[in-house]
PDB file of N, CA and C in Angstrom:
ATOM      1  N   UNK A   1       0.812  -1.199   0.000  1.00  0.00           N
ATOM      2  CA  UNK A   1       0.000   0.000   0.000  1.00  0.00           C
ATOM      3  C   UNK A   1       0.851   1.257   0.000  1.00  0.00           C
ATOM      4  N   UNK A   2       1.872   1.374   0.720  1.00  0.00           N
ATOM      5  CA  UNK A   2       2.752   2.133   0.964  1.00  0.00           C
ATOM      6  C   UNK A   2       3.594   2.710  -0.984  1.00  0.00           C
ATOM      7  N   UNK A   3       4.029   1.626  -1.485  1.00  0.00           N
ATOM      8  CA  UNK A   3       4.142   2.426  -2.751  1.00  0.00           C
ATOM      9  C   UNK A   3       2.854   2.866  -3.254  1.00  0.00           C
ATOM     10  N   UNK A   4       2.099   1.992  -3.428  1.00  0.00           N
ATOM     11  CA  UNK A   4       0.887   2.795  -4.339  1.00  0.00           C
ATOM     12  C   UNK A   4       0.857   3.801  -3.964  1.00  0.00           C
ATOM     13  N   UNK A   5       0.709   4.272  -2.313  1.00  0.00           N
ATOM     14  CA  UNK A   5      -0.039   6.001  -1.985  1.00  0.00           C
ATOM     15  C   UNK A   5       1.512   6.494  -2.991  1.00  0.00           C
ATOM     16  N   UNK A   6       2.654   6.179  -2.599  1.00  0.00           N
ATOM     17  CA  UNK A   6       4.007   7.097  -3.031  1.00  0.00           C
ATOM     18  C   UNK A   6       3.848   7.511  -4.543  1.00  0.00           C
ATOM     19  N   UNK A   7       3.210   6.251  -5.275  1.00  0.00           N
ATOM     20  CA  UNK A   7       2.940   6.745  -6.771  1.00  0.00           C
ATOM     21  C   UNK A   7       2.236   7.486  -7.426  1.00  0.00           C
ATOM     22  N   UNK A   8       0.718   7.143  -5.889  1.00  0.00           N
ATOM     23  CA  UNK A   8       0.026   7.917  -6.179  1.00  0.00           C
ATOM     24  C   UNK A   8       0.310   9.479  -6.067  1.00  0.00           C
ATOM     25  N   UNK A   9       0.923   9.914  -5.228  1.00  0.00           N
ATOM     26  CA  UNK A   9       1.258  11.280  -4.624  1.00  0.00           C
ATOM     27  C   UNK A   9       2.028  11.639  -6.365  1.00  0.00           C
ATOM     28  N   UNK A  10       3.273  11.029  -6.508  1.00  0.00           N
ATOM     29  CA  UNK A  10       3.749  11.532  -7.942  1.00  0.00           C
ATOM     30  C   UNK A  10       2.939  11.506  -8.961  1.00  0.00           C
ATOM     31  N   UNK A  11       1.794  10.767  -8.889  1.00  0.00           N
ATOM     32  CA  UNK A  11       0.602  11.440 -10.111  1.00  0.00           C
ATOM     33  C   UNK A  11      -0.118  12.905  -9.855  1.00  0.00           C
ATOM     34  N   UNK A  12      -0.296  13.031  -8.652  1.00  0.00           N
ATOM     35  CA  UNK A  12      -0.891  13.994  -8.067  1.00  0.00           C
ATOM     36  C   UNK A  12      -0.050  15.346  -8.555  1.00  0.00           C
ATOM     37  N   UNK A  13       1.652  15.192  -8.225  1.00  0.00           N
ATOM     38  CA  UNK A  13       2.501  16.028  -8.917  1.00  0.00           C
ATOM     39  C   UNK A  13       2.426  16.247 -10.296  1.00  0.00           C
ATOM     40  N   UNK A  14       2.412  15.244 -11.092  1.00  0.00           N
ATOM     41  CA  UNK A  14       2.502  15.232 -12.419  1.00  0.00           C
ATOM     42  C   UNK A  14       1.286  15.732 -12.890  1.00  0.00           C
ATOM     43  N   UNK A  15       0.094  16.185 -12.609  1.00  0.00           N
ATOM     44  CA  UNK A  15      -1.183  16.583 -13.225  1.00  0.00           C
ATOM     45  C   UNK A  15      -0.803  18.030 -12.628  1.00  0.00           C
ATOM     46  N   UNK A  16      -0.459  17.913 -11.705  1.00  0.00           N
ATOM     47  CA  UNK A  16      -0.498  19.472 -11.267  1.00  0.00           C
ATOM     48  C   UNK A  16       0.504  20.140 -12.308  1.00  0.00           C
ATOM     49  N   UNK A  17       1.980  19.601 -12.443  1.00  0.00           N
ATOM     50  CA  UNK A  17       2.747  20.391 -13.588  1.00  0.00           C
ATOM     51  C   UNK A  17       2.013  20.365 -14.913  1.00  0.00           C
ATOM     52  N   UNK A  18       1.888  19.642 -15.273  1.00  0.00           N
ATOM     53  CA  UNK A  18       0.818  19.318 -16.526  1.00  0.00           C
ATOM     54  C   UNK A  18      -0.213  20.509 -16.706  1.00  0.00           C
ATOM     55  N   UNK A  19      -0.698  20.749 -15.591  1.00  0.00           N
ATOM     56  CA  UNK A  19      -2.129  21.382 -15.822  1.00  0.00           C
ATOM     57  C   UNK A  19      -1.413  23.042 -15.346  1.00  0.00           C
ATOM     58  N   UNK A  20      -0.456  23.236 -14.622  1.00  0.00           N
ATOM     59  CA  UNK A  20       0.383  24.602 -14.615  1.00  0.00           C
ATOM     60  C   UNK A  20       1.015  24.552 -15.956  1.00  0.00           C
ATOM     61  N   UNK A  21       1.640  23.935 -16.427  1.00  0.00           N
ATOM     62  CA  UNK A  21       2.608  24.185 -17.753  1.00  0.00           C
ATOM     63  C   UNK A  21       1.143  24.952 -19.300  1.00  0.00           C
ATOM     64  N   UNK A  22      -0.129  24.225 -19.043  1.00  0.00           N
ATOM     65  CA  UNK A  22      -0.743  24.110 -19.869  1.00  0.00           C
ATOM     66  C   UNK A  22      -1.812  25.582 -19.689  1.00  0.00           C
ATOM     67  N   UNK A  23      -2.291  25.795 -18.301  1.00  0.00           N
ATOM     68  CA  UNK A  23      -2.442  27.377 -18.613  1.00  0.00           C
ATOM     69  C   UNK A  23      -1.988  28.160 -18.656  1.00  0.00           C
ATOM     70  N   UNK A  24      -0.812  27.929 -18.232  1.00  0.00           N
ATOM     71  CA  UNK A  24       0.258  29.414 -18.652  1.00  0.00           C
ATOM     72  C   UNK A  24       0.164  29.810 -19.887  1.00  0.00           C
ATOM     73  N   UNK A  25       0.247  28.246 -20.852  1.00  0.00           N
ATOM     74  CA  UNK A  25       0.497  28.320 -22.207  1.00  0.00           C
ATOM     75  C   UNK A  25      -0.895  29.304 -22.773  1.00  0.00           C
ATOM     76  N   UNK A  26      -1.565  28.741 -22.161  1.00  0.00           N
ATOM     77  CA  UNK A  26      -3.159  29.660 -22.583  1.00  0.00           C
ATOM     78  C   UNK A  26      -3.356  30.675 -21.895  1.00  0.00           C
ATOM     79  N   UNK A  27      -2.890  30.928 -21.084  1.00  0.00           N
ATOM     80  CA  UNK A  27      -3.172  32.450 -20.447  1.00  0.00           C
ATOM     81  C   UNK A  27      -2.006  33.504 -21.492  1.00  0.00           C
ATOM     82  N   UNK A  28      -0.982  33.060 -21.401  1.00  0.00           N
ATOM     83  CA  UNK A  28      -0.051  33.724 -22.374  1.00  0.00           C
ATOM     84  C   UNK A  28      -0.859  33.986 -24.020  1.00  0.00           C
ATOM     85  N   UNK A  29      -1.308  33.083 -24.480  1.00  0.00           N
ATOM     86  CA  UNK A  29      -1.895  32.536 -25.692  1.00  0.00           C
ATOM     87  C   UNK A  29      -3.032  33.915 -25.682  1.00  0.00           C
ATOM     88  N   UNK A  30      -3.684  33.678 -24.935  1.00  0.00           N
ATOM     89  CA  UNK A  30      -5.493  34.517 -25.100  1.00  0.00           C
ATOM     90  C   UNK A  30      -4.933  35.793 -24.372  1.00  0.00           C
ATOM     91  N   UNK A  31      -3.908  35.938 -23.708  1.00  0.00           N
ATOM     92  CA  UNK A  31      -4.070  37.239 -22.325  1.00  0.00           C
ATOM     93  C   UNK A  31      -4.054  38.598 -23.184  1.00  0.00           C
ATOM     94  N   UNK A  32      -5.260  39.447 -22.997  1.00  0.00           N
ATOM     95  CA  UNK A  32      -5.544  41.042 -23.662  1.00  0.00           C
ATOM     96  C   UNK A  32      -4.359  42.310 -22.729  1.00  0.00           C
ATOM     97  N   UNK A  33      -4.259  41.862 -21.095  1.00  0.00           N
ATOM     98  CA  UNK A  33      -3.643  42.620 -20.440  1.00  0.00           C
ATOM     99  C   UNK A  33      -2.126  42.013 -20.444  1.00  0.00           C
ATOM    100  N   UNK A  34      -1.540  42.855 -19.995  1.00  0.00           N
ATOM    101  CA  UNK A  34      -0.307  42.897 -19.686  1.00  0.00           C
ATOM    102  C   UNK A  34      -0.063  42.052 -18.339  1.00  0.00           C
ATOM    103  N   UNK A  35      -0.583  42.693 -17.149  1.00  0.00           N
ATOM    104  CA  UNK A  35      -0.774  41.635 -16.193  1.00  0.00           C
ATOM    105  C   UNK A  35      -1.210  40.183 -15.755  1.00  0.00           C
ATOM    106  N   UNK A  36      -2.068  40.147 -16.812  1.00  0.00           N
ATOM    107  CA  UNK A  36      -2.207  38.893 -17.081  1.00  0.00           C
ATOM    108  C   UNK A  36      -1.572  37.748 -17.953  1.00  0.00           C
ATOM    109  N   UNK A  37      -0.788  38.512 -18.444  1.00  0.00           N
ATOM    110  CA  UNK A  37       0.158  37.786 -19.588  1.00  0.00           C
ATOM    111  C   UNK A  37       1.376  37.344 -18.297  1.00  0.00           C
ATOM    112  N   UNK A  38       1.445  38.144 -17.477  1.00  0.00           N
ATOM    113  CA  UNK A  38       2.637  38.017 -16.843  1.00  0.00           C
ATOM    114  C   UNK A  38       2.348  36.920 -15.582  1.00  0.00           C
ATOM    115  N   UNK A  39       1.221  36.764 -15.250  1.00  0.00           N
ATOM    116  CA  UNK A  39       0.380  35.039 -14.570  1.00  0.00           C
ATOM    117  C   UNK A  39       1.041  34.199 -15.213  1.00  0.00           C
ATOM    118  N   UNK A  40       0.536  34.484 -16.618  1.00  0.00           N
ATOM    119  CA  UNK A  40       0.896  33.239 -17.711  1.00  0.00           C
ATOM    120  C   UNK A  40       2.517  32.838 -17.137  1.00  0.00           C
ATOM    121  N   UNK A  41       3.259  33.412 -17.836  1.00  0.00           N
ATOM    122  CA  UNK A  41       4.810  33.573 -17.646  1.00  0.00           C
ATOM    123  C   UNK A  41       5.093  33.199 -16.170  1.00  0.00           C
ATOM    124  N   UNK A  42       4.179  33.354 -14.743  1.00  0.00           N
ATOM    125  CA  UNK A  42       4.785  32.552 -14.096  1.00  0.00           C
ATOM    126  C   UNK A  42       4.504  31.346 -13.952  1.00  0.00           C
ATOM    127  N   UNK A  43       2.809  30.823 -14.838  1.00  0.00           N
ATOM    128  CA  UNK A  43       3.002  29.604 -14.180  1.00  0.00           C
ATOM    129  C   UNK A  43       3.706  28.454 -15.229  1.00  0.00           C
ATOM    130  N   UNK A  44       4.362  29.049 -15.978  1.00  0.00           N
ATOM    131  CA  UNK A  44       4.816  27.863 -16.765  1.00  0.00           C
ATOM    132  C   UNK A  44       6.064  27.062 -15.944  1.00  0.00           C
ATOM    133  N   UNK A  45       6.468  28.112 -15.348  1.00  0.00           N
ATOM    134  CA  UNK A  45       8.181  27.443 -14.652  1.00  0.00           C
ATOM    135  C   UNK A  45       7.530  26.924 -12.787  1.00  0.00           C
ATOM    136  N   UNK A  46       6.486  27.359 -12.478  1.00  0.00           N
ATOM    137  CA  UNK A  46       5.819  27.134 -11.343  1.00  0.00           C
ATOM    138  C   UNK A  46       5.723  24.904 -11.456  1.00  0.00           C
ATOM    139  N   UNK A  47       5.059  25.425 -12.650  1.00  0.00           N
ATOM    140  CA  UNK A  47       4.678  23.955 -13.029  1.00  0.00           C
ATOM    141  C   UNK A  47       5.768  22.792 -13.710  1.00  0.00           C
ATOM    142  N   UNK A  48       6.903  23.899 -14.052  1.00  0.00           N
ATOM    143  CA  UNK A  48       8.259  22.540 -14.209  1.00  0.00           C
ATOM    144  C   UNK A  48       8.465  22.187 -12.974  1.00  0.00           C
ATOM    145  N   UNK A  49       8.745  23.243 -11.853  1.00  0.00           N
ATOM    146  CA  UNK A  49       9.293  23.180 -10.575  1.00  0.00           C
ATOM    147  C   UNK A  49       8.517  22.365  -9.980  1.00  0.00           C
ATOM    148  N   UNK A  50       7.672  21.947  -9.940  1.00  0.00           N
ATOM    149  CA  UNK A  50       6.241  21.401  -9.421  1.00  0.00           C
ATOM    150  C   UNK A  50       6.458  20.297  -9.504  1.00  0.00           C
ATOM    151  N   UNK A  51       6.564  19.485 -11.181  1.00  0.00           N
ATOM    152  CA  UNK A  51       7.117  18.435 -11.551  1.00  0.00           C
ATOM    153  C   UNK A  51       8.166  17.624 -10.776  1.00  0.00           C
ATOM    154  N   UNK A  52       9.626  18.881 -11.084  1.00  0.00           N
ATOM    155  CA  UNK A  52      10.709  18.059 -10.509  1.00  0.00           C
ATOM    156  C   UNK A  52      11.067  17.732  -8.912  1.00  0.00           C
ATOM    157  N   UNK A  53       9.997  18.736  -8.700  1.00  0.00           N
ATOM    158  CA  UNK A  53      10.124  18.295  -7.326  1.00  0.00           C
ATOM    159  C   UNK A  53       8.944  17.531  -6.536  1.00  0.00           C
ATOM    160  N   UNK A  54       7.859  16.963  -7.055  1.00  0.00           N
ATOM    161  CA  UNK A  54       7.538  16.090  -7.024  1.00  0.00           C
ATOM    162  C   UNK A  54       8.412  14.405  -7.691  1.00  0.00           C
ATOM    163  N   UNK A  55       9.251  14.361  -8.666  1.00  0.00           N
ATOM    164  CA  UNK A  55      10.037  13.662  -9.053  1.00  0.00           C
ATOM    165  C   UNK A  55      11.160  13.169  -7.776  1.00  0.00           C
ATOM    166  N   UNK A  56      11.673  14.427  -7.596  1.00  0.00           N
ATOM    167  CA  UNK A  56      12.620  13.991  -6.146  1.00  0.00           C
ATOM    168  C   UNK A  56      11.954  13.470  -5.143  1.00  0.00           C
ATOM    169  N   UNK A  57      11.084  13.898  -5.010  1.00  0.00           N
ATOM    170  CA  UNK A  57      10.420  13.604  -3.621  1.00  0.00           C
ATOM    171  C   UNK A  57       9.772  12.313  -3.753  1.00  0.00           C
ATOM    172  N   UNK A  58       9.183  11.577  -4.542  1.00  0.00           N
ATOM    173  CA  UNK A  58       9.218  10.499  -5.411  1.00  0.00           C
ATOM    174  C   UNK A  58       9.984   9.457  -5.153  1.00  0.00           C
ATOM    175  N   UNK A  59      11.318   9.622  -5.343  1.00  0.00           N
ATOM    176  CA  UNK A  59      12.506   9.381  -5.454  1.00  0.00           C
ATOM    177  C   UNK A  59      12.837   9.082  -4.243  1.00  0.00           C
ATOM    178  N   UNK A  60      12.992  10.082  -2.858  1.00  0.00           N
ATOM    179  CA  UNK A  60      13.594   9.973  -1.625  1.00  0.00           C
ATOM    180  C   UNK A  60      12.383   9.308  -1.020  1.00  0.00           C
ATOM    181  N   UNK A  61      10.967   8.964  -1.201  1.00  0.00           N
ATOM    182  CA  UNK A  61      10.178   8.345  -0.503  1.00  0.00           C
ATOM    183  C   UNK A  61      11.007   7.130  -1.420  1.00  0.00           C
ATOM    184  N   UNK A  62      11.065   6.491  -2.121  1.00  0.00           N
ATOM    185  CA  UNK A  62      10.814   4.973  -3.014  1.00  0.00           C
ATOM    186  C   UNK A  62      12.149   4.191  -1.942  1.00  0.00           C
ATOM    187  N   UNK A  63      13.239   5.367  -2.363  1.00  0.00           N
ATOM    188  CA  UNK A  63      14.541   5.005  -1.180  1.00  0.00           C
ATOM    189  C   UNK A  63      14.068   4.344  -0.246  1.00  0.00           C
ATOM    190  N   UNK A  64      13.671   5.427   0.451  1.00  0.00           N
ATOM    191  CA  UNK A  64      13.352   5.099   2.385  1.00  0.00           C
ATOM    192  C   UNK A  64      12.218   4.214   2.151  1.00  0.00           C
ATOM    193  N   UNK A  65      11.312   3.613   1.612  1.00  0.00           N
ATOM    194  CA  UNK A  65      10.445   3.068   2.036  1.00  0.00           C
ATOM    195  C   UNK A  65      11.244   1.213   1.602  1.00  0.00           C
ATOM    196  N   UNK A  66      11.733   1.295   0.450  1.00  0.00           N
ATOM    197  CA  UNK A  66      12.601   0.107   0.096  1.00  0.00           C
ATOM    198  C   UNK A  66      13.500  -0.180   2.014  1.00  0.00           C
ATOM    199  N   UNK A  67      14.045   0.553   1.651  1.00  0.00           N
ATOM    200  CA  UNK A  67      15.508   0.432   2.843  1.00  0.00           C
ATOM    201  C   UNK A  67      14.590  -0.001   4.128  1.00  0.00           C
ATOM    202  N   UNK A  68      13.680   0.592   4.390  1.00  0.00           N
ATOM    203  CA  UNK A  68      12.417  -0.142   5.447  1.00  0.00           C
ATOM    204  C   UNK A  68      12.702  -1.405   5.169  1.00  0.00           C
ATOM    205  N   UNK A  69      12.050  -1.573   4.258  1.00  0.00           N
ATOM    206  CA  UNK A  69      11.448  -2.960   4.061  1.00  0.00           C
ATOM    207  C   UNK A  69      13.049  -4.342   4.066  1.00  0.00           C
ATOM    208  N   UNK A  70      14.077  -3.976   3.632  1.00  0.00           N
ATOM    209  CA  UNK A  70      15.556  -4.134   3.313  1.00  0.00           C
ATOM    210  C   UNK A  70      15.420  -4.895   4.539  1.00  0.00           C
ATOM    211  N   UNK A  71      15.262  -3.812   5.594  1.00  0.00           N
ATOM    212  CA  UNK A  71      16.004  -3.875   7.169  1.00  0.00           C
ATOM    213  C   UNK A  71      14.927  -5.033   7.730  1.00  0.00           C
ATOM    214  N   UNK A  72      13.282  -4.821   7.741  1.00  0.00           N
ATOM    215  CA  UNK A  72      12.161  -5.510   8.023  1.00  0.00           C
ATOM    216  C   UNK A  72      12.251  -7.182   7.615  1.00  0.00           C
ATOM    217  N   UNK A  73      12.735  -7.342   6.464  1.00  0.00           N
ATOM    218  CA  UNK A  73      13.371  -8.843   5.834  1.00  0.00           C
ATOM    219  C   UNK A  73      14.421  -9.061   6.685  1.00  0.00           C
ATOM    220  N   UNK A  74      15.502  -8.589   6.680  1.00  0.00           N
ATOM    221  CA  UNK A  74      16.953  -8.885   7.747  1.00  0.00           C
ATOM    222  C   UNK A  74      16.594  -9.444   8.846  1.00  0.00           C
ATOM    223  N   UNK A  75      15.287  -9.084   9.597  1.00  0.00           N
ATOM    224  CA  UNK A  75      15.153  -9.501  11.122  1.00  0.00           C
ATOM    225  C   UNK A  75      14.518 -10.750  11.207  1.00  0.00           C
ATOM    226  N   UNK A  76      13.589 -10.718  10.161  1.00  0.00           N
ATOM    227  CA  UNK A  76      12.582 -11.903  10.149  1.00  0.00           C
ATOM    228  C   UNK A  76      13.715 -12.912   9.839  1.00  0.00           C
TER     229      UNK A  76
END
């Protein structure tokens, strides 16, 4: 259960960059104001950052939850 929630959480990341990368693109795309063009422009890099650090974090849960389990086998 423990990976699934972990994978699940990195889907959770990955829709969120996905769905930041993708209105920026359209707020930039349609934006009449100036200020609003400039939303756009932040959320495109909001939503890489979003990504990769859901990726790491991903990453340092898969570690630690393996190395659990590593140590949990050793005793038995």
């Amino acid at each position: 259960r423990t990976l699934l929630a972990n994978e699940r959480t990195l889907m959770a990341y990955v829709r969120l960059a996905i769905t930041m990368v993708i209105a920026g693109v359209s707020i930039i795309h349609f934006a009449m104001e100036k200020w609003f063009e400039t939303i756009g422009f932040l959320c495109v890099p909001v939503g890489i950052a979003a990504g990769f650090f859901g990726w790491r974090r991903y990453q340092r849960m898969d570690l630690e939850i393996r190395e659990i389990r590593n140590r949990s086998r050793k005793r038995k």
